[in-house]
N, C-alpha and C. Protein backbone atom coordinates (compact mmCIF):
# COMPACT_ATOMS: atom_id res chain seq x y z
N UNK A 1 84.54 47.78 1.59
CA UNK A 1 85.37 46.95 2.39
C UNK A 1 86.82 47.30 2.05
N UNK A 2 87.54 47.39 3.23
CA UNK A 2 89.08 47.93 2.94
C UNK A 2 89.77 46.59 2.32
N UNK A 3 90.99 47.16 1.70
CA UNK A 3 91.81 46.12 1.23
C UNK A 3 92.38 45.13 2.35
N UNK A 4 92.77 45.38 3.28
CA UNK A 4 93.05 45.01 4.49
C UNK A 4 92.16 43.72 5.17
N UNK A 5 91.38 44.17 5.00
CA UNK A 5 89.62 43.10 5.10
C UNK A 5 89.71 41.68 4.57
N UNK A 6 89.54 42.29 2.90
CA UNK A 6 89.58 41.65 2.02
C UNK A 6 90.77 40.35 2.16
N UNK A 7 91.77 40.63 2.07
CA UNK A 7 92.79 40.07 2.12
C UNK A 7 92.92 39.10 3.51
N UNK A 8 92.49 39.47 4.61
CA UNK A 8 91.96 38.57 5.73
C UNK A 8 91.23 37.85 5.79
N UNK A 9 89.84 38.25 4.85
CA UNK A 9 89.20 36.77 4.47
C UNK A 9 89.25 35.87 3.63
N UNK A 10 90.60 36.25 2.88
CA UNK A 10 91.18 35.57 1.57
C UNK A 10 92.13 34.59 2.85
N UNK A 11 92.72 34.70 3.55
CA UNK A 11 93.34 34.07 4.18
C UNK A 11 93.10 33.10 4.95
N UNK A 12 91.68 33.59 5.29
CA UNK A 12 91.33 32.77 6.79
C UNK A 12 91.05 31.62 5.61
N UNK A 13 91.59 30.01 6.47
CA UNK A 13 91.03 29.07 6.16
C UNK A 13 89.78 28.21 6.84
N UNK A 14 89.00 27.53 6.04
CA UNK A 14 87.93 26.81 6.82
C UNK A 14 88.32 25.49 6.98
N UNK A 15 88.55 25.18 8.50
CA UNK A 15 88.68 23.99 9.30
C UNK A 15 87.10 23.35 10.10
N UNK A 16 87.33 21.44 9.18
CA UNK A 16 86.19 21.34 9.53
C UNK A 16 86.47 19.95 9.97
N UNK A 17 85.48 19.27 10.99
CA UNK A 17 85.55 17.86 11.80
C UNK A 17 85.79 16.83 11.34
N UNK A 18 85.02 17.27 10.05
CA UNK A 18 84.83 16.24 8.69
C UNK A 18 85.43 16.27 8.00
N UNK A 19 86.29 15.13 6.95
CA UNK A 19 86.64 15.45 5.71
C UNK A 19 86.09 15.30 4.76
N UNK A 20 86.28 16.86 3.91
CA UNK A 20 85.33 16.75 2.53
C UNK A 20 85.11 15.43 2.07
N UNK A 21 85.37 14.40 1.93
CA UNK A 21 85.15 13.26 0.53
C UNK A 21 84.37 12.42 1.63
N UNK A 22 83.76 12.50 3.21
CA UNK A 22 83.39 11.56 3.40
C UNK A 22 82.06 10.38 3.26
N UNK A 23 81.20 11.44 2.31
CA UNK A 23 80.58 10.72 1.88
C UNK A 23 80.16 10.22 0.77
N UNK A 24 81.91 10.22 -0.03
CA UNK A 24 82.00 9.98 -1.65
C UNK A 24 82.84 8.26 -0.79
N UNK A 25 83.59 8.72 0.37
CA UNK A 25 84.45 7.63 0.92
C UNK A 25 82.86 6.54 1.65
N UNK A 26 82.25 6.95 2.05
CA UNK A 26 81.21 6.14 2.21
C UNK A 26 80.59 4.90 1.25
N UNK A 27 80.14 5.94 -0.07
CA UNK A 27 80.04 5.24 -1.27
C UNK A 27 80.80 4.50 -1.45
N UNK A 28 82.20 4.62 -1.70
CA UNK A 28 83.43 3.53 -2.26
C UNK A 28 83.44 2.86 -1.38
N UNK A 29 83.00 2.65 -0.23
CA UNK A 29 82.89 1.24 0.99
C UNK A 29 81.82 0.52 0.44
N UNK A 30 80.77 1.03 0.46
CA UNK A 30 79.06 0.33 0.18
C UNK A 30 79.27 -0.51 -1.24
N UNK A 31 80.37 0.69 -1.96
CA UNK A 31 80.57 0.03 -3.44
C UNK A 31 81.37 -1.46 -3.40
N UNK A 32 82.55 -1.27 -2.63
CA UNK A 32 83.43 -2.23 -2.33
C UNK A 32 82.55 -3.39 -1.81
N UNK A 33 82.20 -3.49 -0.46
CA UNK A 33 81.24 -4.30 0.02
C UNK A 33 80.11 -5.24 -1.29
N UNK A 34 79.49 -4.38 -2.01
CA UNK A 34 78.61 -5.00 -3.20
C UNK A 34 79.86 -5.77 -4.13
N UNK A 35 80.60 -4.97 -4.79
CA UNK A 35 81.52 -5.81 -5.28
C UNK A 35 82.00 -7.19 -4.55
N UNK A 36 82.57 -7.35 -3.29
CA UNK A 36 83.07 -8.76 -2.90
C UNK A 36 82.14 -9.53 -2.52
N UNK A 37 80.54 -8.87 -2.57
CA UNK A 37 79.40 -10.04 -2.54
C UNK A 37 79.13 -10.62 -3.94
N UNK A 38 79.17 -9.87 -4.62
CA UNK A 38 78.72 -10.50 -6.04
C UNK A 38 80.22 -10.98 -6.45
N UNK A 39 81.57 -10.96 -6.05
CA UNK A 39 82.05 -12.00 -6.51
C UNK A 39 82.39 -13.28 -5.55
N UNK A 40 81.55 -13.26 -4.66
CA UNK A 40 81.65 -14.26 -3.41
C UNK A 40 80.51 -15.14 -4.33
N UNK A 41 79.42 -14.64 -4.98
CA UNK A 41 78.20 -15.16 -5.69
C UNK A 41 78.59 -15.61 -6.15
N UNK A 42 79.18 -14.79 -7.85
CA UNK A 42 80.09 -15.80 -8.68
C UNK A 42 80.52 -16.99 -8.69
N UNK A 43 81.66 -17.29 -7.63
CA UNK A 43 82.33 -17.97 -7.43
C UNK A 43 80.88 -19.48 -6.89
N UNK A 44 80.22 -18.98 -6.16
CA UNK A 44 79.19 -20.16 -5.66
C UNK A 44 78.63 -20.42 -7.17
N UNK A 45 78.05 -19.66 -7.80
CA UNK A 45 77.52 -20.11 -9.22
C UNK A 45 78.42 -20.76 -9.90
N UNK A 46 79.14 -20.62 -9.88
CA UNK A 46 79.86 -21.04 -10.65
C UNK A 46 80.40 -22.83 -10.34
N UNK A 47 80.61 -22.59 -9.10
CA UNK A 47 80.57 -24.07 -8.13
C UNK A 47 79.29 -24.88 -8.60
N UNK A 48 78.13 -24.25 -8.11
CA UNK A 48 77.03 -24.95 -8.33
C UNK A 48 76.60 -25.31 -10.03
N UNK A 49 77.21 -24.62 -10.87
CA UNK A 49 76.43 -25.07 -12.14
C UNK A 49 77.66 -26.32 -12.63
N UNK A 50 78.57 -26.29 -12.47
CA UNK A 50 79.47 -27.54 -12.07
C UNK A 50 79.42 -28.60 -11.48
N UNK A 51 78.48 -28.71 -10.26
CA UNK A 51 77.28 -29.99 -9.71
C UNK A 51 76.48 -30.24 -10.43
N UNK A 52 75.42 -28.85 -11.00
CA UNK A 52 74.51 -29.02 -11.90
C UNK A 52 74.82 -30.02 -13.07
N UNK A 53 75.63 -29.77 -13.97
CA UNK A 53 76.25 -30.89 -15.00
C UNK A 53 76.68 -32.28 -14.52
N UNK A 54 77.19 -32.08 -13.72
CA UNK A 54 77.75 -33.35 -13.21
C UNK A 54 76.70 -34.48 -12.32
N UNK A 55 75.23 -33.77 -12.05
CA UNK A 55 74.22 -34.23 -11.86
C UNK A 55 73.33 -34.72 -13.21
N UNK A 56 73.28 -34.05 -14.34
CA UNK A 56 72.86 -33.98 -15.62
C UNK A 56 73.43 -34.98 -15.88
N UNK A 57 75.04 -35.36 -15.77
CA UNK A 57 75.43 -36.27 -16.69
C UNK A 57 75.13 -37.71 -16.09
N UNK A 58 74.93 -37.93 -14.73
CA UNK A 58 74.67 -38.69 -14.29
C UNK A 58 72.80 -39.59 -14.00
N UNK A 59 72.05 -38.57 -14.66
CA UNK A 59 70.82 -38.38 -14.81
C UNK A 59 70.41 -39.14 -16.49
N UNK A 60 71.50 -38.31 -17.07
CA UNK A 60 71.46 -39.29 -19.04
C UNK A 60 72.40 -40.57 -18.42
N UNK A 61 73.06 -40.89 -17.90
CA UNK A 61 73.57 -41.78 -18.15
C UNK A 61 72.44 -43.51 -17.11
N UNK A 62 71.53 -42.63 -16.09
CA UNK A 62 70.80 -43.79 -15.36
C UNK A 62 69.62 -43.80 -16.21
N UNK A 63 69.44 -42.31 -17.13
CA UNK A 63 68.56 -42.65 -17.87
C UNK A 63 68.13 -43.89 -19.01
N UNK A 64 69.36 -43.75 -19.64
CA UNK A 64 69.30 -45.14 -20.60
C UNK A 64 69.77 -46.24 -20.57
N UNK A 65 70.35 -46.41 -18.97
CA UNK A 65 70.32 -48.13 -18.55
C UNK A 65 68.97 -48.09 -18.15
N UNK A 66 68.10 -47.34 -17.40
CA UNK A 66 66.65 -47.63 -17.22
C UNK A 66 66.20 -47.92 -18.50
N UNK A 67 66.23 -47.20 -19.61
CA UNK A 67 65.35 -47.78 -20.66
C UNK A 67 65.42 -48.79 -21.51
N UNK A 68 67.31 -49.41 -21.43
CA UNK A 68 66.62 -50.71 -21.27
C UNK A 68 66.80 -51.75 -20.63
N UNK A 69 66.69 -51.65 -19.30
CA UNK A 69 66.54 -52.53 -17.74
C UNK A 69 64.47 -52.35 -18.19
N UNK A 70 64.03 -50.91 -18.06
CA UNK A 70 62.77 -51.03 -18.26
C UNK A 70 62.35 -51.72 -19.78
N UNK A 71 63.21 -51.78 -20.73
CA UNK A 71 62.08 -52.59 -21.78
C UNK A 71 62.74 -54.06 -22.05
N UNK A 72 63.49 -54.14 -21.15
CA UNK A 72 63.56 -55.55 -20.59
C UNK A 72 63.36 -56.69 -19.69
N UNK A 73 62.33 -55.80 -18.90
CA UNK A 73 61.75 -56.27 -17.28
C UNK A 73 60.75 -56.47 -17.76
N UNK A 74 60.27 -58.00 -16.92
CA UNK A 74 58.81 -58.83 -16.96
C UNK A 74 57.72 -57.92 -16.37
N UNK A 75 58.21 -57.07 -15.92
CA UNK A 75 57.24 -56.49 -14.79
C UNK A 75 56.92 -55.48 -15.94
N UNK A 76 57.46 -54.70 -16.91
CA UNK A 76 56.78 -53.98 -17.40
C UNK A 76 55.52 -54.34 -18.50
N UNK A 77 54.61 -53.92 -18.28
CA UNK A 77 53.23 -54.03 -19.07
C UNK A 77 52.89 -52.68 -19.79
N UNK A 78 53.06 -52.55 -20.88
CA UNK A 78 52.41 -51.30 -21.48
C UNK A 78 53.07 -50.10 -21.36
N UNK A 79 54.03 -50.32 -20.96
CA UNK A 79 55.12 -48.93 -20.28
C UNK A 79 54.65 -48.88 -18.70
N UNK A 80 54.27 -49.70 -17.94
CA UNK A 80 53.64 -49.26 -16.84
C UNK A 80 54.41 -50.46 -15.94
N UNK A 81 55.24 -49.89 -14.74
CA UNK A 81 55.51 -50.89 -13.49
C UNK A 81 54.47 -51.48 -12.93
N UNK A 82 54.80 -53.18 -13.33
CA UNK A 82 53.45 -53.92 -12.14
C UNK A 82 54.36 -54.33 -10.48
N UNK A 83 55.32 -54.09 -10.79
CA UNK A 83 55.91 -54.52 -9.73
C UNK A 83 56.26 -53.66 -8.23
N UNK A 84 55.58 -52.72 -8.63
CA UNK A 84 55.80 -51.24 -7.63
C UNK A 84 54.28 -51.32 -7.07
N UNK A 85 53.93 -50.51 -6.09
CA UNK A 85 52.91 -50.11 -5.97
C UNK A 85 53.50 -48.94 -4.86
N UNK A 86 52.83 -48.02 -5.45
CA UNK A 86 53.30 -46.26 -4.86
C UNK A 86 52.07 -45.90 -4.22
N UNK A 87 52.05 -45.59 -2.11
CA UNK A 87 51.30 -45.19 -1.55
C UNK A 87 50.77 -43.41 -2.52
N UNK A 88 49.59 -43.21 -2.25
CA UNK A 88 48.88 -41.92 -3.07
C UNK A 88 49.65 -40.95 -2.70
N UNK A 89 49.87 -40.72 -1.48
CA UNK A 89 50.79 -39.27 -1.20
C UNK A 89 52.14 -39.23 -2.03
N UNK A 90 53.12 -40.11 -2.46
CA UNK A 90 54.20 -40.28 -2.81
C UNK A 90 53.44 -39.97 -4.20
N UNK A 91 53.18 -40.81 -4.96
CA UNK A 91 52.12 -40.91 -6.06
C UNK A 91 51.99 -39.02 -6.59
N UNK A 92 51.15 -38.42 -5.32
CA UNK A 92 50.92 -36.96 -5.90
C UNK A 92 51.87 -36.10 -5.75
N UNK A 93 52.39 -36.60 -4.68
CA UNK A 93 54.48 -35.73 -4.83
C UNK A 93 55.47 -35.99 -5.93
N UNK A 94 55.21 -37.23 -6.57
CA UNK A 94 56.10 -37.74 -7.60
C UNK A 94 54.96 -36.74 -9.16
N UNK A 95 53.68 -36.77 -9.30
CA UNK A 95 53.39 -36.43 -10.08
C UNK A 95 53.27 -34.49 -9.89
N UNK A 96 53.51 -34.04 -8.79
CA UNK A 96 53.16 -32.41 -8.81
C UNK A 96 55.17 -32.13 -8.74
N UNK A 97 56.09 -32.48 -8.47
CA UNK A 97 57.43 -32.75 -8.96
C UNK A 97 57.66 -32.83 -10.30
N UNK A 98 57.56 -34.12 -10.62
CA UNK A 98 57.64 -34.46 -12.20
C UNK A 98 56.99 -34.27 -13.46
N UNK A 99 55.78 -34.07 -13.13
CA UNK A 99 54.81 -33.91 -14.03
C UNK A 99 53.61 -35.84 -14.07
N UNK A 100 52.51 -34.75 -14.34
CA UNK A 100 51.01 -35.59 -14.21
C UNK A 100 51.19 -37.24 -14.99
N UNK A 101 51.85 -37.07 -15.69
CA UNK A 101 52.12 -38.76 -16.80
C UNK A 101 53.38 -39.20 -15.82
N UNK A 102 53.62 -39.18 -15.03
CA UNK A 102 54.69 -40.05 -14.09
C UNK A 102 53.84 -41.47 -13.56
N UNK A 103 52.93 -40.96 -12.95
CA UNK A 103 52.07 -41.51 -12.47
C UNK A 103 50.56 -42.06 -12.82
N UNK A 104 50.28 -43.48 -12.51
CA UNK A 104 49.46 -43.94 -13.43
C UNK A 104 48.21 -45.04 -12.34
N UNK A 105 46.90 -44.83 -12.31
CA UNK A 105 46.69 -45.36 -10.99
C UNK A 105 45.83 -46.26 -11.97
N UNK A 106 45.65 -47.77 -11.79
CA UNK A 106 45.66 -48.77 -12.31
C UNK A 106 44.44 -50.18 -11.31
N UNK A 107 43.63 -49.97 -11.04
CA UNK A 107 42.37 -50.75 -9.64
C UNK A 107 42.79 -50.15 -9.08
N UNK A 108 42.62 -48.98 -8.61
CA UNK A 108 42.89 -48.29 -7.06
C UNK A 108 44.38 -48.42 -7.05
N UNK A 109 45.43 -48.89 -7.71
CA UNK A 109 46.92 -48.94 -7.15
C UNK A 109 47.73 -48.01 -7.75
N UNK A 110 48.52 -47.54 -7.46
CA UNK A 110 49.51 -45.94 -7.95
C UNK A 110 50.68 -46.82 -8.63
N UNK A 111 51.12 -46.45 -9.99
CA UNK A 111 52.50 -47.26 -10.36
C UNK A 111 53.23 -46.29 -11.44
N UNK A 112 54.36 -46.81 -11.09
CA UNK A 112 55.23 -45.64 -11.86
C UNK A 112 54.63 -46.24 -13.83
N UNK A 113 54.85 -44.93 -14.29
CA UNK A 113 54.65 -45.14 -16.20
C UNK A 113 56.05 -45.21 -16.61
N UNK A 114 57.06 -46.36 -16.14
CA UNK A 114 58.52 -46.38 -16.55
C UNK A 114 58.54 -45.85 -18.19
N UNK A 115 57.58 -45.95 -18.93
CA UNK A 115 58.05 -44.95 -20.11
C UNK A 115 58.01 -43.57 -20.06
N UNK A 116 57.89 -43.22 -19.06
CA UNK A 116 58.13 -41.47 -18.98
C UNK A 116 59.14 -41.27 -18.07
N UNK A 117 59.58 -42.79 -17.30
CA UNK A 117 60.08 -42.20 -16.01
C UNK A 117 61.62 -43.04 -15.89
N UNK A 118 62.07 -43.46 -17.13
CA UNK A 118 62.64 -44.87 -16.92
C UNK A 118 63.91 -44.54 -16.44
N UNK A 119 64.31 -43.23 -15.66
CA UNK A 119 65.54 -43.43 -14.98
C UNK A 119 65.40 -44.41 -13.90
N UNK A 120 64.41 -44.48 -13.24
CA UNK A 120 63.66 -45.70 -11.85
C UNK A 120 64.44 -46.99 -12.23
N UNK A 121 64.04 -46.98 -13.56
CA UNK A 121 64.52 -48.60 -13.97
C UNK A 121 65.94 -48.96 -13.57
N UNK A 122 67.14 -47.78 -13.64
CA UNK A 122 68.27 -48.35 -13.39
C UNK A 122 68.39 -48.06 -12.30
N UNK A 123 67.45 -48.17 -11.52
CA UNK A 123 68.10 -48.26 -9.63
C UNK A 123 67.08 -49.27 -9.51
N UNK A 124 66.15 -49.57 -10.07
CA UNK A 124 65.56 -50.86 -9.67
C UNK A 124 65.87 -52.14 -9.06
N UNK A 125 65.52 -52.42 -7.75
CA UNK A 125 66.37 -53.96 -6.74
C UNK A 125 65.56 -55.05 -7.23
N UNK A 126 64.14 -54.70 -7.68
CA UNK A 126 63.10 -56.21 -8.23
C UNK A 126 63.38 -56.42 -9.64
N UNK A 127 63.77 -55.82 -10.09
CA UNK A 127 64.33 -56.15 -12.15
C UNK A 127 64.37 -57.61 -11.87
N UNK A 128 63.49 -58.18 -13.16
CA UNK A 128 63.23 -59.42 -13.53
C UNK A 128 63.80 -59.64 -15.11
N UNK A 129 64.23 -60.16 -15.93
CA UNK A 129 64.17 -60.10 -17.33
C UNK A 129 63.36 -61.48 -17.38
N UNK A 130 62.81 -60.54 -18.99
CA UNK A 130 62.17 -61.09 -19.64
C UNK A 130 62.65 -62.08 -20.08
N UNK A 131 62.36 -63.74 -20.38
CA UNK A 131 62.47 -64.53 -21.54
C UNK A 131 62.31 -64.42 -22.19
C-alpha cells in the first residue's frame, strides 16, 4: 500500500447517526430513574414508620387504661368479658388477626379474654365498676 493510501485512511473520519456513549447514556437514565424511586420510597418509609410509632404509642397508652378499666369492671369474670357477646365470624376474624387466646367461647357465646386483649377495655361504652 502506497504512502499516499495510507495517509488517506488515516484521515478519513468515521461519521455515525449515533453517538458513541448512547447506550452508557441510556444506563445513566434507567440509573437516574431507579435512584429517584428509591428515594421517593425512602421518604414514604420514612413517613410511615413515623405513623407506625405514633400508632404504638397510642396502642401502650389504651393498653393500660384497659387493664385497669378491665380489672376493675363487674363484667369481668376470670379475665373473660360477660358483657360482650361477639357474633362467630367476628370471633374467628378477631382470633385468626390476633391470635387463638383473644377469643373465648363460653355456652355457645364468643367473648373477648380482656386479659389478653385489654386494650378493648379502654374504649369500652358498658364499663361498670366494681364495688
Amino acid at each position: 500500500m502506497s504512502e499516499q493510501s495510507q495517509n488517506q485512511i488515516q484521515q478519513t473520519t468515521i461519521v455515525a447517526d449515533v453517538p458513541p456513549n448512547v447506550e452508557l447514556m441510556e444506563v445513566r437514565k434507567t440509573i437516574n430513574n431507579i435512584a429517584e424511586k428509591l428515594n421517593s420510597l425512602d421518604n414514604e418509609i420514612t413517613t410511615s414508620i413515623s405513623y407506625i410509632n405514633k400508632i404504638k404509642a397510642l396502642v401502650m397508652i389504651f393498653e393500660s387504661i384497659g387493664m385497669w378499666k378491665c380489672s376493675t369492671c363487674k363484667m369481668n369474670i376470670n379475665g373473660v368479658c360477660t358483657g360482650w357477646r361477639l357474633p362467630s365470624n367476628l370471633s374467628n376474624d378477631l382470633a385468626n388477626l390476633l391470635g387463638e387466646d383473644i377469643v373465648i367461647q363460653q355456652d355457645n357465646v364468643y367473648r373477648f379474654k380482656i386479659d389478653k386483649f385489654p386494650f378493648i377495655g379502654s374504649i369500652c361504652p358498658i364499663y361498670i365498676q366494681r364495688l
